[in-house]
C-alpha atoms as a PDB file:
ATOM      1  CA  UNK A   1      33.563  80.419  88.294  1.00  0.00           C
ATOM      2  CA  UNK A   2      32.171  81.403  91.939  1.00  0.00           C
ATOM      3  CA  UNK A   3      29.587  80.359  93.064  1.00  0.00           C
ATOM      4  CA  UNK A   4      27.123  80.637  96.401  1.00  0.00           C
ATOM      5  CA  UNK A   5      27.221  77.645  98.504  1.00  0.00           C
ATOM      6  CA  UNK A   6      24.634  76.517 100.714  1.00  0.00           C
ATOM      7  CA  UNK A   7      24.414  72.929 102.224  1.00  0.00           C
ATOM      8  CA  UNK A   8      22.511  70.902 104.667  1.00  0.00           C
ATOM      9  CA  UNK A   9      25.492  69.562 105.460  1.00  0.00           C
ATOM     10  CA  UNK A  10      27.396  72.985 106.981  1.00  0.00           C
ATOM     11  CA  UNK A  11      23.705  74.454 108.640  1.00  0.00           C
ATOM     12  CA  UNK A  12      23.843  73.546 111.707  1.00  0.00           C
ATOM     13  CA  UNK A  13      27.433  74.583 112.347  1.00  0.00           C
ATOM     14  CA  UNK A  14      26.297  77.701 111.256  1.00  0.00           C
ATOM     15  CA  UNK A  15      23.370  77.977 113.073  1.00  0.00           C
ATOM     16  CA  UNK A  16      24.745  77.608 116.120  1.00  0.00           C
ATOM     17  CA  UNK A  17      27.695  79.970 115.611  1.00  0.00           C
ATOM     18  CA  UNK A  18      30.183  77.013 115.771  1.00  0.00           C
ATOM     19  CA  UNK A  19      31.831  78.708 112.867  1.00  0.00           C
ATOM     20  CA  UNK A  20      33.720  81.594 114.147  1.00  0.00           C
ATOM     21  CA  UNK A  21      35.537  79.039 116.992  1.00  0.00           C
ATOM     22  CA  UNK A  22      35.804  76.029 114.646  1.00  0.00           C
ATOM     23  CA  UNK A  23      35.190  72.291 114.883  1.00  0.00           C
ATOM     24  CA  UNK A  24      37.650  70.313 112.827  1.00  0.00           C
ATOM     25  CA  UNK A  25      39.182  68.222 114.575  1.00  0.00           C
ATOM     26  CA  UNK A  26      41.680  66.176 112.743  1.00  0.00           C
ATOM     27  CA  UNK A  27      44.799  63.337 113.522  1.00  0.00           C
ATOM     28  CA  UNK A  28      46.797  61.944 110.013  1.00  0.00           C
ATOM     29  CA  UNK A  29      48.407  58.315 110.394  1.00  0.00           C
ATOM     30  CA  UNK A  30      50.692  56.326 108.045  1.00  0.00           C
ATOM     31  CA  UNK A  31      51.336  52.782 108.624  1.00  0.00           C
ATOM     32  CA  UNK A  32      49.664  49.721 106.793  1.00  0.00           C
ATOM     33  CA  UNK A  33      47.008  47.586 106.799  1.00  0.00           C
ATOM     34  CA  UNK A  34      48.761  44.098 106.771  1.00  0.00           C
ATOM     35  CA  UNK A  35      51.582  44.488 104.047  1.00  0.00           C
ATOM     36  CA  UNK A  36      50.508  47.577 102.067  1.00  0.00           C
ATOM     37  CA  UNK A  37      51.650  50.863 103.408  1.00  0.00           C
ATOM     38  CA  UNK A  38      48.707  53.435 103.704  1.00  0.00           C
ATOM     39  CA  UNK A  39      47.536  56.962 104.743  1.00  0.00           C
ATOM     40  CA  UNK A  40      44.427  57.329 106.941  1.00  0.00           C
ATOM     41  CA  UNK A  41      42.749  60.726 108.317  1.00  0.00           C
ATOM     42  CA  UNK A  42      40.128  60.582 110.636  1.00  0.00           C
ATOM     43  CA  UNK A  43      37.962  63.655 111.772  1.00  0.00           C
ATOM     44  CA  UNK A  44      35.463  63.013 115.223  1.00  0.00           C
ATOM     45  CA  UNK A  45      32.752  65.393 115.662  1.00  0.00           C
ATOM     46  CA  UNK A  46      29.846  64.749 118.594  1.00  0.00           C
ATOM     47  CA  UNK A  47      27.579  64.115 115.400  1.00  0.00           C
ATOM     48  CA  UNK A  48      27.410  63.882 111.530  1.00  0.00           C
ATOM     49  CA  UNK A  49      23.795  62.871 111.710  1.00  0.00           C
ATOM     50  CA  UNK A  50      22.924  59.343 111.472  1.00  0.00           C
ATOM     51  CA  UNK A  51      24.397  58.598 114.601  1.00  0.00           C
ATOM     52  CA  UNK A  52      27.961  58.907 112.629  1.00  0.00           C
ATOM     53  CA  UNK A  53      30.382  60.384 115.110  1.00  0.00           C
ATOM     54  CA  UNK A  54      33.874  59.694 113.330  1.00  0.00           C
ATOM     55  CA  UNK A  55      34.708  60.146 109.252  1.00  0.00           C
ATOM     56  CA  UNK A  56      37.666  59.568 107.861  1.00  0.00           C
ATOM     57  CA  UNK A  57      39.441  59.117 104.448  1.00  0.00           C
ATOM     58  CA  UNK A  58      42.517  56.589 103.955  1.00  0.00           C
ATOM     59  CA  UNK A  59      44.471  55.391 100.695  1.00  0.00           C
ATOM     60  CA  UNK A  60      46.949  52.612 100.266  1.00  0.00           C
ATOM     61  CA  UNK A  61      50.018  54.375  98.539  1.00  0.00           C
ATOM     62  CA  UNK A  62      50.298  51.754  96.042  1.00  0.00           C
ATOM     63  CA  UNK A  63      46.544  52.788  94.074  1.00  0.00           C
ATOM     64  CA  UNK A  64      46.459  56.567  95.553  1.00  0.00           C
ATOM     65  CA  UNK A  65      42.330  56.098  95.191  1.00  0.00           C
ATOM     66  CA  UNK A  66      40.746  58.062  98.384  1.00  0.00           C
ATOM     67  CA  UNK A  67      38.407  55.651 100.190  1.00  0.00           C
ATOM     68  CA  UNK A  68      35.561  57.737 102.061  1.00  0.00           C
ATOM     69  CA  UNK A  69      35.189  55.953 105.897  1.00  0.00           C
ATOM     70  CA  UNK A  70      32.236  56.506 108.634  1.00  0.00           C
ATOM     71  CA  UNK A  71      31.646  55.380 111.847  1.00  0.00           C
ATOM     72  CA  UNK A  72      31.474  55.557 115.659  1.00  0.00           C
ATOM     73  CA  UNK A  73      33.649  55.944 118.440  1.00  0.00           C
ATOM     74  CA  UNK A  74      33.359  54.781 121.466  1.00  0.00           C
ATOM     75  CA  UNK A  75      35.962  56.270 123.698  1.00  0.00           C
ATOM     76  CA  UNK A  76      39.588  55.675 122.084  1.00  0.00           C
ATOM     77  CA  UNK A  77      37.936  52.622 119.802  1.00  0.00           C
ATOM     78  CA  UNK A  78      36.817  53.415 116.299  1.00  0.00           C
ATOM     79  CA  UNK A  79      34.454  51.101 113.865  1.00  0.00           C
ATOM     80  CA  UNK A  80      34.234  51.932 110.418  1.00  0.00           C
ATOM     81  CA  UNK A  81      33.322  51.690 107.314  1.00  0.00           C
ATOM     82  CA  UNK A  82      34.343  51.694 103.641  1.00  0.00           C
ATOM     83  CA  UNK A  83      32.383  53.663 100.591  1.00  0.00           C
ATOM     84  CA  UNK A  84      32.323  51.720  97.828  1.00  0.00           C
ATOM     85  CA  UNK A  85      31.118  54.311  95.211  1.00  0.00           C
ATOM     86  CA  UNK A  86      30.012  58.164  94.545  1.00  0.00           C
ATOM     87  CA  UNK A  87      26.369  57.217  94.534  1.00  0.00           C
ATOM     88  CA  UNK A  88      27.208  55.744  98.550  1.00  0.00           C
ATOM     89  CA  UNK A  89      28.941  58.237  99.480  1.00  0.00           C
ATOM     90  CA  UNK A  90      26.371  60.589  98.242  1.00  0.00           C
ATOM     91  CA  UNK A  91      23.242  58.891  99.808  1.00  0.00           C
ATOM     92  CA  UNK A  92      25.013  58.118 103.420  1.00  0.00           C
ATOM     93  CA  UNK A  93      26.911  60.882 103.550  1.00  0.00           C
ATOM     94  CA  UNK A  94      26.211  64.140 101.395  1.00  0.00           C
ATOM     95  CA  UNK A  95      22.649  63.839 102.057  1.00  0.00           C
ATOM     96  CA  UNK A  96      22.645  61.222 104.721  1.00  0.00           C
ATOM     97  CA  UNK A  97      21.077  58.507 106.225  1.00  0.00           C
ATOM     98  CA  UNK A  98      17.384  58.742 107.299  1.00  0.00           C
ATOM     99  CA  UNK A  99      17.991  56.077 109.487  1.00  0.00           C
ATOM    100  CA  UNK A 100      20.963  55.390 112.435  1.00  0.00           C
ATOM    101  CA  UNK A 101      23.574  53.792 110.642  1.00  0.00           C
ATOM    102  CA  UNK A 102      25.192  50.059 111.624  1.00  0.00           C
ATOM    103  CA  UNK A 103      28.747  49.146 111.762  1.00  0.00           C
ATOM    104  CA  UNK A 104      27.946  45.438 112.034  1.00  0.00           C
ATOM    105  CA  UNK A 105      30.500  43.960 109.527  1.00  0.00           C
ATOM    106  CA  UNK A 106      32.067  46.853 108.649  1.00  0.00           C
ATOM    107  CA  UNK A 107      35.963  46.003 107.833  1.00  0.00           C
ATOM    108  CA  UNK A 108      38.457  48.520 109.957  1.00  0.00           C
ATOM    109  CA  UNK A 109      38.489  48.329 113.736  1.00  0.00           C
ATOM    110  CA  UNK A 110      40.713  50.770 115.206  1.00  0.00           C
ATOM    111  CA  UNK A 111      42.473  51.267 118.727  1.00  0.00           C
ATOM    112  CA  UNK A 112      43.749  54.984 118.891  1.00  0.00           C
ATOM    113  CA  UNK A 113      46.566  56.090 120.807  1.00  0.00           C
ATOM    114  CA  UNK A 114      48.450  59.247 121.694  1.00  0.00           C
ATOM    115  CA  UNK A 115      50.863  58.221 119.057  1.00  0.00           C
ATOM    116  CA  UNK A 116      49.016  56.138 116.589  1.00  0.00           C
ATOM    117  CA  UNK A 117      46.782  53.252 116.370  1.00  0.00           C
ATOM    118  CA  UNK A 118      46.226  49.893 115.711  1.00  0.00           C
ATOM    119  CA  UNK A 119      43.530  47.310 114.688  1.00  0.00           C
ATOM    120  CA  UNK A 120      42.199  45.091 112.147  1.00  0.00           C
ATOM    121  CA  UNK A 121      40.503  45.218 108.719  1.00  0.00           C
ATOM    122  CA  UNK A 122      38.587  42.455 108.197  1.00  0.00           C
ATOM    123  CA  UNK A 123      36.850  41.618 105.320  1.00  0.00           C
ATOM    124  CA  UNK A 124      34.962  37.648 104.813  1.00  0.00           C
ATOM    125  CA  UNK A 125      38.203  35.860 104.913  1.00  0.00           C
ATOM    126  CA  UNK A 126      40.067  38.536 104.455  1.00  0.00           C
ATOM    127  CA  UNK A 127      41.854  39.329 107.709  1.00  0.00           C
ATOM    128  CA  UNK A 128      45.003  42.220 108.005  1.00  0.00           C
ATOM    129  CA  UNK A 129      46.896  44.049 111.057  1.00  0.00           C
ATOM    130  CA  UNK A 130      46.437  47.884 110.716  1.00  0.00           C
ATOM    131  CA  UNK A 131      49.427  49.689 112.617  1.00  0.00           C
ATOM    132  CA  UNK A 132      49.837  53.264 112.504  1.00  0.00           C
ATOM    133  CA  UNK A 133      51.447  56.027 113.431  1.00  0.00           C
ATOM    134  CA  UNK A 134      50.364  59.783 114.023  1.00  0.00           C
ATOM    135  CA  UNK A 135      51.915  62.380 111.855  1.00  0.00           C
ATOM    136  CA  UNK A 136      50.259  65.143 112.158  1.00  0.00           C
ATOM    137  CA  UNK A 137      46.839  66.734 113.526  1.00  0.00           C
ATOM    138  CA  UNK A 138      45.218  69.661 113.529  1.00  0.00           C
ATOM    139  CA  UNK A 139      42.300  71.714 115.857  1.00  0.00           C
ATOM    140  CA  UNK A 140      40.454  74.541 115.519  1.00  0.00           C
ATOM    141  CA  UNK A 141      38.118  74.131 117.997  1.00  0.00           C
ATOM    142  CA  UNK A 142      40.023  76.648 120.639  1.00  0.00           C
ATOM    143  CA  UNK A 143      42.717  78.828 120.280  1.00  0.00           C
ATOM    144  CA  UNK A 144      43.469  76.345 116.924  1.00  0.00           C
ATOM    145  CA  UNK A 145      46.526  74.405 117.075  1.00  0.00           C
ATOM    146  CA  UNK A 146      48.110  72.458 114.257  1.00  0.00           C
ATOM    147  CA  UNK A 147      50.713  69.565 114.600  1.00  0.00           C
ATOM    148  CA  UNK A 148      53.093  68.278 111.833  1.00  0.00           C
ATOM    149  CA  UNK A 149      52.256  68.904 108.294  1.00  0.00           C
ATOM    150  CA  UNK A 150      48.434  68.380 107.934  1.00  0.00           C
ATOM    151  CA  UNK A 151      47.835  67.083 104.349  1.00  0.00           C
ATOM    152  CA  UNK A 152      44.150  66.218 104.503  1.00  0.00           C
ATOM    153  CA  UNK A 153      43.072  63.671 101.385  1.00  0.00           C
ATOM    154  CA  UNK A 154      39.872  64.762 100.033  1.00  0.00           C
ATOM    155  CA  UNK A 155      37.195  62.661  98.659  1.00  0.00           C
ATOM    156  CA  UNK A 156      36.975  64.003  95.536  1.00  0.00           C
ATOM    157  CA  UNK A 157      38.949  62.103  93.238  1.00  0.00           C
ATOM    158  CA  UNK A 158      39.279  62.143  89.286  1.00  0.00           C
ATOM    159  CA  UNK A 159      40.557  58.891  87.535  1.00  0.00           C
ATOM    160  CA  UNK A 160      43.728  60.477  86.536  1.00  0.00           C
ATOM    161  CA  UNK A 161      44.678  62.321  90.368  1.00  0.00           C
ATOM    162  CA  UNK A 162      43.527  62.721  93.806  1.00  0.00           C
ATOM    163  CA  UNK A 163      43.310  65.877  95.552  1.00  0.00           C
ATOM    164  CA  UNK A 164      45.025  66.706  99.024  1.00  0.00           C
ATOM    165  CA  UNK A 165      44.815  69.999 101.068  1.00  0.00           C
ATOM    166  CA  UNK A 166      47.581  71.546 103.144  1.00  0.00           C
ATOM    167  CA  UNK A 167      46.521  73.181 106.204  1.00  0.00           C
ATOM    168  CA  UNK A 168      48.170  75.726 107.677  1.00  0.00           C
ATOM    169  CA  UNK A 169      47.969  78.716 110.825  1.00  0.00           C
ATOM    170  CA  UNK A 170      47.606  81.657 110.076  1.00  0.00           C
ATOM    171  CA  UNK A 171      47.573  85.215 111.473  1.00  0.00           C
ATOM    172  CA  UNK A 172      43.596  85.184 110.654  1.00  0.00           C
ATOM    173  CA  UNK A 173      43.636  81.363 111.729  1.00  0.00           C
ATOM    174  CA  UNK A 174      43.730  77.679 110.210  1.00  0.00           C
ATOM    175  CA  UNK A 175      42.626  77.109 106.636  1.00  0.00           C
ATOM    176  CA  UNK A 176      43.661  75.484 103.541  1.00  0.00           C
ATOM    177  CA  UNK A 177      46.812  77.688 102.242  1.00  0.00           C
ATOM    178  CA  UNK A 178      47.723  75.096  99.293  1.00  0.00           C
ATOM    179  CA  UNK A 179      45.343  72.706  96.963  1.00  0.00           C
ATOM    180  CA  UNK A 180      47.716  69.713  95.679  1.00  0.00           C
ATOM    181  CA  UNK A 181      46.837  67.987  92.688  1.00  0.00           C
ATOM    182  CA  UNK A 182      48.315  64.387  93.237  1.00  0.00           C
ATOM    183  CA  UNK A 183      48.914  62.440  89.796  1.00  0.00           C
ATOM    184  CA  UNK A 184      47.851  58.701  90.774  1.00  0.00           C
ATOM    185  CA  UNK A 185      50.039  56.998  88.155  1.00  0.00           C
ATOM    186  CA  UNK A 186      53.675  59.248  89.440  1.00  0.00           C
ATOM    187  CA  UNK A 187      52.109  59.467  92.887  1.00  0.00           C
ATOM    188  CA  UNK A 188      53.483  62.768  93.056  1.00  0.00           C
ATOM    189  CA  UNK A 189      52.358  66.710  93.022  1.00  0.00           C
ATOM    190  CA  UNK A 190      52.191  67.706  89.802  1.00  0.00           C
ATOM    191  CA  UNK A 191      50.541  71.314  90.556  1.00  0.00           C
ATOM    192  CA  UNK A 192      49.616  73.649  93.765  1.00  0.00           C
ATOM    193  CA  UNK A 193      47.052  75.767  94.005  1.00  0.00           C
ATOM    194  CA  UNK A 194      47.683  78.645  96.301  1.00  0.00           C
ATOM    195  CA  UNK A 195      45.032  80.627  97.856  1.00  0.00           C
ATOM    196  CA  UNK A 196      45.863  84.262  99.119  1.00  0.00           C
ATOM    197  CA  UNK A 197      42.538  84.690 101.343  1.00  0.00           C
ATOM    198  CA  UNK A 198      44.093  87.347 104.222  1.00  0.00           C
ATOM    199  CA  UNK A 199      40.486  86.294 106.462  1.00  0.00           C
ATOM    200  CA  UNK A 200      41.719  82.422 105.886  1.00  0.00           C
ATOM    201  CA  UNK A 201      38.399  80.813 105.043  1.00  0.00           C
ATOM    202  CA  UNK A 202      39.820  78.346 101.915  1.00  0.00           C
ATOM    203  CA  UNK A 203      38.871  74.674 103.142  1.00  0.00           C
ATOM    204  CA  UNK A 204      36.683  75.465 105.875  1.00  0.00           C
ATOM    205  CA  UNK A 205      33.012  75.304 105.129  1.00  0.00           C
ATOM    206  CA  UNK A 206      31.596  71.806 105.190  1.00  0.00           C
ATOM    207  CA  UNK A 207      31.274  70.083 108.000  1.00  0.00           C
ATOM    208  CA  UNK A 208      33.342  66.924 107.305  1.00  0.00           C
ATOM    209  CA  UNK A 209      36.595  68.575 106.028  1.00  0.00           C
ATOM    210  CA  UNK A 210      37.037  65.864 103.179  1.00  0.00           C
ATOM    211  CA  UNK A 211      34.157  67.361 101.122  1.00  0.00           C
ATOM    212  CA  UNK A 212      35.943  71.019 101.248  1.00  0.00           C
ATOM    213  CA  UNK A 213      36.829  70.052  97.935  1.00  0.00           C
ATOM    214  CA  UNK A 214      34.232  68.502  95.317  1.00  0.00           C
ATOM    215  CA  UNK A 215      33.915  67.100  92.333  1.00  0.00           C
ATOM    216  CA  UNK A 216      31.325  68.523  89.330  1.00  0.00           C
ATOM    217  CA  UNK A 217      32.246  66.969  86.482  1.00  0.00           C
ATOM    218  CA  UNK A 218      35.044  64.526  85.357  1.00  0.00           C
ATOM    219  CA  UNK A 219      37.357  67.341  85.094  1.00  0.00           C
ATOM    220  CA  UNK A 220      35.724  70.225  87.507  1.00  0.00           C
ATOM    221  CA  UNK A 221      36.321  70.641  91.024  1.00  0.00           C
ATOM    222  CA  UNK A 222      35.029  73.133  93.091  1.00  0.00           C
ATOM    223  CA  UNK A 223      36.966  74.855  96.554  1.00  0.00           C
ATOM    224  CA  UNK A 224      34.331  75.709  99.323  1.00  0.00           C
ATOM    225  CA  UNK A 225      35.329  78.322 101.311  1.00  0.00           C
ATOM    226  CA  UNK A 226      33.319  79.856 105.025  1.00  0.00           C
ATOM    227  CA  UNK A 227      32.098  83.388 104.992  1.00  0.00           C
ATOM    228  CA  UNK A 228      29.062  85.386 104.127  1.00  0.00           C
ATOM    229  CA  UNK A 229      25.496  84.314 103.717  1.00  0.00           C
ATOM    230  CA  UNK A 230      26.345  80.327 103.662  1.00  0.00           C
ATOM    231  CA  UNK A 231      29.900  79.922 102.237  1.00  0.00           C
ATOM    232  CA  UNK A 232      30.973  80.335  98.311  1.00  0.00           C
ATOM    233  CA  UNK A 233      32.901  77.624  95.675  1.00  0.00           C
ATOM    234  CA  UNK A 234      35.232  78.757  93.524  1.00  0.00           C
ATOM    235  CA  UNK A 235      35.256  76.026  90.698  1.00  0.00           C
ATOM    236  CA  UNK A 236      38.268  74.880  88.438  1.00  0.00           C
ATOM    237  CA  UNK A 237      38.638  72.907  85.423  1.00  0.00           C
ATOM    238  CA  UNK A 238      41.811  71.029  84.169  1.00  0.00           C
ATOM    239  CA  UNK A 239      43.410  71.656  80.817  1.00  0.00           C
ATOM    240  CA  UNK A 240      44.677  69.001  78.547  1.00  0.00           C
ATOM    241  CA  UNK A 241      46.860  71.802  76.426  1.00  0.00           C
ATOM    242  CA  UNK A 242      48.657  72.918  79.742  1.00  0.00           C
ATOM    243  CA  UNK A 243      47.881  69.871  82.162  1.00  0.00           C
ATOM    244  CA  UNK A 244      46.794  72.151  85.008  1.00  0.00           C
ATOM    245  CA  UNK A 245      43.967  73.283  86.466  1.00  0.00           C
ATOM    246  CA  UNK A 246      42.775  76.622  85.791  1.00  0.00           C
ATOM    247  CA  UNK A 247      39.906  78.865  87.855  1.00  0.00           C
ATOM    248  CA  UNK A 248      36.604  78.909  85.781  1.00  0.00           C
ATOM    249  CA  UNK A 249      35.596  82.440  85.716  1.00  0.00           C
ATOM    250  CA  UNK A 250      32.362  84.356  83.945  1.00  0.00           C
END
C-alpha cells in the first residue's frame, strides 16, 4: 500500500528547501557500555525542536532492542537520553515537546572524537565506561559523502526483529538502497528489501533519519520516501506462511 505522507516533523526542512541539499548528518560507533558490546548512531542537526540538537539510536548486541536517544551537544560533548517506551517516544519526539527539554539525570554522557568516543552511562548506582569506535558516517549536507558501511538502526522495532537501513551513494545521491530485517533471537538478516528508486529518495524524508522507517501495526511497517507534495510511505506487512515481508498494495 502507498500512501501520502505529510508530517510536522519533515515541514520545516521542506519549507526552507533544505531538501534538495540534504541534512543528515550521521557517525555509527561500536564499542560497549561497561562489559556489553553495543551499536550506537547518533544524528546532530542545529534543532529537532525542543531545544533537542542530537538523536541517536543504540542497541546492546546481546538483546538487539533499538533504544531511541535525545539530547544536546555542546561542542564535541553529548548528553542524552534513553526512551523507555512507544508512547515516549511518541510524545517527546514524533510530536514533541511543548516545552525545552532537560538532560538533568539522563544516563549516557559522551566525549566524541575523530575516531570514536567515550563516556559514561550512569544510571542510580548503576555506573559503566562507554568506549567506542567510529565505523562509519555518512553526509548529505554538501556534495554528500558517505564513510564505511552506514547501517542506520531504526526505531521501529517488532518483538520478533529490528529493522536497519543501508545507505548508500548513488548517481542521483545518498538514500536507503537496502531495508534489512534483523531477526532478534539469530541476530542475523533474515531478508533485504531492495529499493530500485533511479531519483534515490528511499529513507530520506523525516527529519531524524531513525523514523524513515515506522511501525503501524504489530506486523506493518511503512518506508517514507522524499519527493512530491510532502513525501509518500510505501507500507509492508510480514507473512507467517513465507516469513517475509511483502509490499501491501490496493
Amino acid at each position: 500500500m502507498e500512501r501520502l505522507f505529510v508530517s510536522m516533523v519533515c515541514w520545516p526542512l521542506l519549507l526552507t528547501g533544505q531538501a534538495a541539499a540534504g541534512w543528515y548528518q550521521v557517525k555509527n560507533f561500536e564499542g560497549s557500555i561497561g562489559s556489553r558490546p553495543v551499536h550506537l548512531s547518533l544524528q546532530r542537526y542545529d534543532g529537532f525542536g525542543s531545544g533537542i540538537t542530537v538523536e541517536g539510536s543504540y542497541f546492546y548486541d546481546a538483546k538487539q532492542r533499538p533504544i531511541a536517544l535525545y539530547g544536546k551537544a555542546e561542542g564535541t560533548k553529548l548528553t542524552l537520553c534513553e526512551i523507555a517506551d512507544d508512547k515516549e517516544l511518541d510524545r517527546l519526539l514524533v510530536v514533541g515537546s511543548k516545552t525545552p527539554i532537560d538532560t538533568t539525570g539522563c544516563p549516557l554522557s559522551l566525549d566524541i572524537r575523530e575516531s570514536g568516543a567515550t563516556g559514561g552511562w550512569v544510571k542510580g548506582a548503576e555506573k559503566f565506561p562507554v568506549v567506542l569506535k567510529q565505523v562509519a558516517g555518512l553526509d548529505d549536507t554538501a556534495e554528500g559523502k558517505i564513510n564505511g558501511i552506514v547501517e542506520i538502526p531504526f526505531w521501529a522495532q517488532t518483538a520478533a526483529h529490528r529493522f536497519a537501513g543501508i545507505f548508500t551513494k548513488t548517481d542521483a545521491g545518498i538514500c536507503m538502497t537496502t531495508l534489512q530485517v534483523i531477526s532478534k533471537k539469530t541476530k542475523r538478516a533474515v531478508q533485504s528489501i531492495r529499493f530500485d528508486d533511479d531519483d534515490c529518495n528511499a529513507g530520506m524524508l523525516m527529519t531524524p533519519v531513525y523514523m524513515n522507517v515506522q511501525k503501524q501495526g504489530e506486523e506493518i511497517i511503512s518506508v517514507n520516501f522524499r519527493g512530491g507534495n510532502g513525501g509518500h510511505a510505501m507500507e509492508y506487512g510480514y507473512s507467517p506462511k513465507t516469513r517475509k515481508y511483502h509490499r501491501l498494495v490496493n
